[in-house]
Protein backbone atom coordinates (compact mmCIF):
# COMPACT_ATOMS: atom_id res chain seq x y z
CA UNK A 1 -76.30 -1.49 -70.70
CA UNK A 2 -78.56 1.23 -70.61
CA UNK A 3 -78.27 3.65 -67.83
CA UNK A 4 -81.20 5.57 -67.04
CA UNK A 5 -81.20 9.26 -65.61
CA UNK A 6 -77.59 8.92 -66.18
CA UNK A 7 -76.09 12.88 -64.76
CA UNK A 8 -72.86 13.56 -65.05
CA UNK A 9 -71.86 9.50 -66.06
CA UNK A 10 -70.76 8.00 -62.74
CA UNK A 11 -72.87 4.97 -62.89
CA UNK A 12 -71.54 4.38 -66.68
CA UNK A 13 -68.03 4.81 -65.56
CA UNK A 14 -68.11 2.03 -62.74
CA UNK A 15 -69.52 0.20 -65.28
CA UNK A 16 -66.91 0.67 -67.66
CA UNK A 17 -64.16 0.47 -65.40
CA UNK A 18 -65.61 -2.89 -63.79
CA UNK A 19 -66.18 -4.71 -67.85
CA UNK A 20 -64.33 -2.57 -69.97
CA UNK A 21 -65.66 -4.36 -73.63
CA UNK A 22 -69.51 -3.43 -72.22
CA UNK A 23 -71.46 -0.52 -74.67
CA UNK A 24 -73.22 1.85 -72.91
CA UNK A 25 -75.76 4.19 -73.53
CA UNK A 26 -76.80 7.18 -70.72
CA UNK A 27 -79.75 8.87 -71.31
CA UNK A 28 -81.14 12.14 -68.93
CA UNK A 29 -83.05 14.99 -69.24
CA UNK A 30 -80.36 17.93 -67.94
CA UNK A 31 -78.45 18.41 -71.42
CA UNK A 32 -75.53 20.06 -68.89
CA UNK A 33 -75.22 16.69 -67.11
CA UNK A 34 -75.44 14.69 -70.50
CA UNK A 35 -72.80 17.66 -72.03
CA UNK A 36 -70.35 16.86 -68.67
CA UNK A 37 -70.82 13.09 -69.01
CA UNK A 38 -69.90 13.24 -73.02
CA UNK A 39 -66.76 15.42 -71.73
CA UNK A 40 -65.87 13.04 -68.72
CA UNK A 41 -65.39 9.92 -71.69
CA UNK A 42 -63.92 11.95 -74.57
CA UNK A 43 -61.72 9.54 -75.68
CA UNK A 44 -63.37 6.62 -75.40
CA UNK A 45 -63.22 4.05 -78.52
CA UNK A 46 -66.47 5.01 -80.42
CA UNK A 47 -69.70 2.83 -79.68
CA UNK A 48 -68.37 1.75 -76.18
CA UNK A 49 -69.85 4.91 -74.46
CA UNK A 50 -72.31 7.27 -75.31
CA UNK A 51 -74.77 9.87 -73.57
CA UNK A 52 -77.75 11.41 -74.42
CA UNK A 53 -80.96 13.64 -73.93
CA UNK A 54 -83.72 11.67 -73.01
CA UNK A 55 -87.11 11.08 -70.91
CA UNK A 56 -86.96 8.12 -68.91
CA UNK A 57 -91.03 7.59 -69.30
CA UNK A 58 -90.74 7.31 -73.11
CA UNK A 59 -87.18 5.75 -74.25
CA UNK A 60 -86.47 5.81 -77.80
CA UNK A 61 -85.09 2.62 -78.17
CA UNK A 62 -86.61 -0.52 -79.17
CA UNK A 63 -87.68 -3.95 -77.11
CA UNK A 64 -85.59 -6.21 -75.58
CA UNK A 65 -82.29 -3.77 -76.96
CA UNK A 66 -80.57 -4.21 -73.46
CA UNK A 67 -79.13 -6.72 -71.15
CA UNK A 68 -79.05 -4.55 -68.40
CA UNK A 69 -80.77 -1.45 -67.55
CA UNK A 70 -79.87 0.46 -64.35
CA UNK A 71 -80.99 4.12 -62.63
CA UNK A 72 -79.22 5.47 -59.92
CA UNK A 73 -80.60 7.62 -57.07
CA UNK A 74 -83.59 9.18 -59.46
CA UNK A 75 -86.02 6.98 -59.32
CA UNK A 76 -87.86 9.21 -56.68
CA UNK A 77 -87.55 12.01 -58.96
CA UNK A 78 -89.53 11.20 -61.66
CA UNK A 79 -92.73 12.28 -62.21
CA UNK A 80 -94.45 8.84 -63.37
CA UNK A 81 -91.93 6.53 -61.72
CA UNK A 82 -94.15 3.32 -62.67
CA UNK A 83 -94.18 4.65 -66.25
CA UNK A 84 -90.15 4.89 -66.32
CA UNK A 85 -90.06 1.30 -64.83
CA UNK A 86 -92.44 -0.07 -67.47
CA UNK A 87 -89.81 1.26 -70.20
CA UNK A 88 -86.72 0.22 -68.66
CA UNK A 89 -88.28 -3.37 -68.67
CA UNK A 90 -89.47 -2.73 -71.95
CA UNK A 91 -85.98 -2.46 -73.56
CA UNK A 92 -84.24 -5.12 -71.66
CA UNK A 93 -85.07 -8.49 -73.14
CA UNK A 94 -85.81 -11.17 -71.13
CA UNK A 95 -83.57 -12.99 -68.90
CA UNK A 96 -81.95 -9.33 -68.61
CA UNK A 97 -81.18 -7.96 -65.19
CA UNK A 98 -83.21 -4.42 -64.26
CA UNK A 99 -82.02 -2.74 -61.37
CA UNK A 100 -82.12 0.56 -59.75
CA UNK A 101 -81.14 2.30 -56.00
CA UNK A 102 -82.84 5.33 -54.10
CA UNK A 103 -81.46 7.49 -50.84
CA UNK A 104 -82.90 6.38 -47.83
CA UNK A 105 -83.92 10.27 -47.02
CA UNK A 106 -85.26 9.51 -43.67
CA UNK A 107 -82.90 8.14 -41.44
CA UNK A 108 -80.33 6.76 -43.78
CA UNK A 109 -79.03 9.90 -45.66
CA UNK A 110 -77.55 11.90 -42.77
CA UNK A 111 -76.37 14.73 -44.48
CA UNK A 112 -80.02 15.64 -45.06
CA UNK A 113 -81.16 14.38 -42.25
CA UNK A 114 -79.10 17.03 -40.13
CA UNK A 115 -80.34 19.92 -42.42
CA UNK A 116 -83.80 19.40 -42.47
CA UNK A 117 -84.05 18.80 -38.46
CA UNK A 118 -82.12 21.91 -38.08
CA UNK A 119 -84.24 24.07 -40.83
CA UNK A 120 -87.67 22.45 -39.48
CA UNK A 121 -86.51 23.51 -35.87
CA UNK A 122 -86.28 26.61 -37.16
CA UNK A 123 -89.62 26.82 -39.33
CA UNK A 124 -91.55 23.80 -38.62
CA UNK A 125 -94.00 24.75 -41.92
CA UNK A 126 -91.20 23.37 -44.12
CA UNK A 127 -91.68 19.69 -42.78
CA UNK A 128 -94.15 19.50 -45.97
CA UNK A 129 -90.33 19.47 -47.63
CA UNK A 130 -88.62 17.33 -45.90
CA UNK A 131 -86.79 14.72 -48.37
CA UNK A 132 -88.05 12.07 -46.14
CA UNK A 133 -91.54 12.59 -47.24
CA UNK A 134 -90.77 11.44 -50.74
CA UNK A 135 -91.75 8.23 -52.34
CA UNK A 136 -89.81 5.12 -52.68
CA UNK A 137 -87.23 6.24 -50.22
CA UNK A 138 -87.88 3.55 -46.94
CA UNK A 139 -87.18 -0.02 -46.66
CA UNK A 140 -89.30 -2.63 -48.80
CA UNK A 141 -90.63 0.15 -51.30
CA UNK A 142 -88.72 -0.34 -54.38
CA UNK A 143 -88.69 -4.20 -53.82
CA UNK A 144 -92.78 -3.43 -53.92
CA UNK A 145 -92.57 -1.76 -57.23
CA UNK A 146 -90.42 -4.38 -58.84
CA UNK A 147 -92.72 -6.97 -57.78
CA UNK A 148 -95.88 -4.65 -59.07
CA UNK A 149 -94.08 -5.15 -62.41
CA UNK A 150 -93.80 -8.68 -62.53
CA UNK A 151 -90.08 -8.88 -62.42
CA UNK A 152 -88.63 -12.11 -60.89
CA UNK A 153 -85.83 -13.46 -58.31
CA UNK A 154 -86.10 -9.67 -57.18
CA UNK A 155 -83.60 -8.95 -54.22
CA UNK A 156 -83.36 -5.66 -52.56
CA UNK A 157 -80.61 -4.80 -50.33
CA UNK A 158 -79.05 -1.56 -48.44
CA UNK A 159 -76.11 0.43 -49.81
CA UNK A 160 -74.04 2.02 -47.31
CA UNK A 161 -71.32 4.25 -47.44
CA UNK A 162 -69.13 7.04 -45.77
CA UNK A 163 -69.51 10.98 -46.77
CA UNK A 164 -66.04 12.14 -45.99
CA UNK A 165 -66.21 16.68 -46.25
CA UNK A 166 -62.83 18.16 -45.72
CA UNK A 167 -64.56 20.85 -43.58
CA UNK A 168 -67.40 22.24 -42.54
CA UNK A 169 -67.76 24.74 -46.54
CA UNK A 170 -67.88 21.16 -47.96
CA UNK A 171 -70.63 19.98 -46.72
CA UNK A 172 -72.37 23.55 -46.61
CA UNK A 173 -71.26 24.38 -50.15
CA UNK A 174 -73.81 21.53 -51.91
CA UNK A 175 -76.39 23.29 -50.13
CA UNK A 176 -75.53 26.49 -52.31
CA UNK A 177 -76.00 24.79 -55.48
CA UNK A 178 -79.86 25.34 -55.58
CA UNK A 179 -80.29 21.22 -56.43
CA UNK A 180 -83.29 19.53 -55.25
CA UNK A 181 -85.61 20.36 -52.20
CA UNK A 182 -82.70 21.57 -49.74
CA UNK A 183 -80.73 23.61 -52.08
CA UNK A 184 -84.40 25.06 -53.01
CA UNK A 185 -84.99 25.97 -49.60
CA UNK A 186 -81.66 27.38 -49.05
CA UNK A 187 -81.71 29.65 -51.81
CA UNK A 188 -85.36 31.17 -50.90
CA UNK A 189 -83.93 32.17 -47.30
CA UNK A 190 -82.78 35.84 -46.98
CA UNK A 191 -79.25 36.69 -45.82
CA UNK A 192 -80.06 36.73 -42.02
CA UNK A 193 -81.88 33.64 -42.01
CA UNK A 194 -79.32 31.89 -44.08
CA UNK A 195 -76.33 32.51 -41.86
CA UNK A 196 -79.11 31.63 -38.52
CA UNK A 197 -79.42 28.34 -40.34
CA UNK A 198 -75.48 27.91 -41.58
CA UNK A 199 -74.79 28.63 -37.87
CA UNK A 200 -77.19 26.20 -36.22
CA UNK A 201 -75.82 23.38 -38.41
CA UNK A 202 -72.24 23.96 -37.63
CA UNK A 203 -73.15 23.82 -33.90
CA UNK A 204 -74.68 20.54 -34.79
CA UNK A 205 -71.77 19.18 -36.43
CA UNK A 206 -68.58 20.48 -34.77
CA UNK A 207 -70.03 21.92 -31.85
CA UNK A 208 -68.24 24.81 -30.74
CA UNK A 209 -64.87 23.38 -31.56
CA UNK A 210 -62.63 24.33 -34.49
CA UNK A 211 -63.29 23.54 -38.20
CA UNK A 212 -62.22 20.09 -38.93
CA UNK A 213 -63.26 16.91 -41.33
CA UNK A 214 -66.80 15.63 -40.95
CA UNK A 215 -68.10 11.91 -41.64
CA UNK A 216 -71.79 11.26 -42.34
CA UNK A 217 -73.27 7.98 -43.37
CA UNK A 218 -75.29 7.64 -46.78
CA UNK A 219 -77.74 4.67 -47.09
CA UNK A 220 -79.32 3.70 -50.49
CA UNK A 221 -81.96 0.95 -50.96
CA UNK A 222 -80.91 -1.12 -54.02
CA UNK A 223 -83.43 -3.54 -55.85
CA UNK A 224 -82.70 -5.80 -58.99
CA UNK A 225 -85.19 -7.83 -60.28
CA UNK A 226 -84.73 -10.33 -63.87
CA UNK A 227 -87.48 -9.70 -66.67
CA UNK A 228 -89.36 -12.71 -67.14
CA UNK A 229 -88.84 -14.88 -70.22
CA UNK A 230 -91.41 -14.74 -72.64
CA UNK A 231 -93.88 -17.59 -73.63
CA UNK A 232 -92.86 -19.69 -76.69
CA UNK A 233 -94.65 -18.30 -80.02
């Protein structure tokens, strides 16, 4: 199995967990997130799990060298999406199984969703940012790339789970981290407007009660699709 835009190995390590005798190979561009990953399976019999530095638009390996290849939740994030799709089919051989999953950023991924109404209300400019703007995020979009590609028996289907934060930090903290549009936003605020916009969520989430757990509900959209056998000779 090849997984594609791999991070810190999660995807991998369902994977192994689920078929332990599988060999996989995770490839992304962050050498910190390939470095973790390595560290996270240190241990691991040799040639079962490995990680790596790589571009998803131009995979080293060769044709057909997969029976699987998977990406999870980055998809949206790279530049030449199409391209990256063209290689993962490219190294699974056919009658292999390509699949991959995206955030629903609009309504689905309510985490954002509560930041970016709150930040727009706020400064209605940054709308332009909004996560919900980006591209293969809504319903039926991924199953229309797939299908662009000439993959068969393609299914899509919605991923849904529960974002459990201890407190209100937890889900503020992520914010902090400077990763992707929000923490981008976050970290280009001065001090005043960052505490006028750490205020205004908290309001939003616990009201003016005391600090407590939060649940939010994360939707992906999933797709798999099979590559198609080729044509004798």
């Amino acid at each position: 199995m090849l997984d594609v835009g791999c991070g810190t190995g999660a995807l991998s390590a369902a994977v192994a967990a689920a078929a332990p005798s599988s060999r996989i190979i995770g490839v992304d561009t962050a050498a910190p997130y390939v470095a973790f990953a390595q560290a996270r399976h240190r241990g691991v019999p040799e040639g079962l799990i490995r990680f790596e530095v790589g571009d998803a638009q131009q995979l080293r390996f060769r044709d057909g060298g997969f029976d699987r290849t998977l990406s999870l939740l980055v998809l949206n994030f790279i530049p030449d999406a199409a391209k990256a799709l063209d290689e993962m089919i490219r190294v699974t051989r056919p009658g292999g199984t390509v699949a991959g999953a995206v955030w629903d950023y609009g309504q689905g991924m309510e985490m954002l969703r509560v930041f970016w109404d709150e930040a727009i209300e706020l400064s209605p400019a940054l709308d332009a940012r909004d996560e919900r703007h980006m591209p293969l995020c809504r319903k039926g979009e991924l199953r229309a790339l797939w299908h662009e590609h000439r993959l068969q028996d393609v299914s899509e289907q919605a991923l849904t789970i529960r974002m459990r934060f201890a407190s209100f930090g937890d889900f503020w903290s992520p914010f902090l981290e400077r990763q992707g549009p929000a923490g981008a936003h976050v970290a280009s605020l001065a001090a005043g407007e960052r505490e006028r916009l750490r205020l205004r969520l908290r309001r939003r989430l616990l009201g003016d009660g005391p600090d407590r757990p939060i649940v939010l509900r994360a939707r992906a959209w999933a797709v798999r699709g099979i590559v198609p056998m080729k044509p004798p000779g």
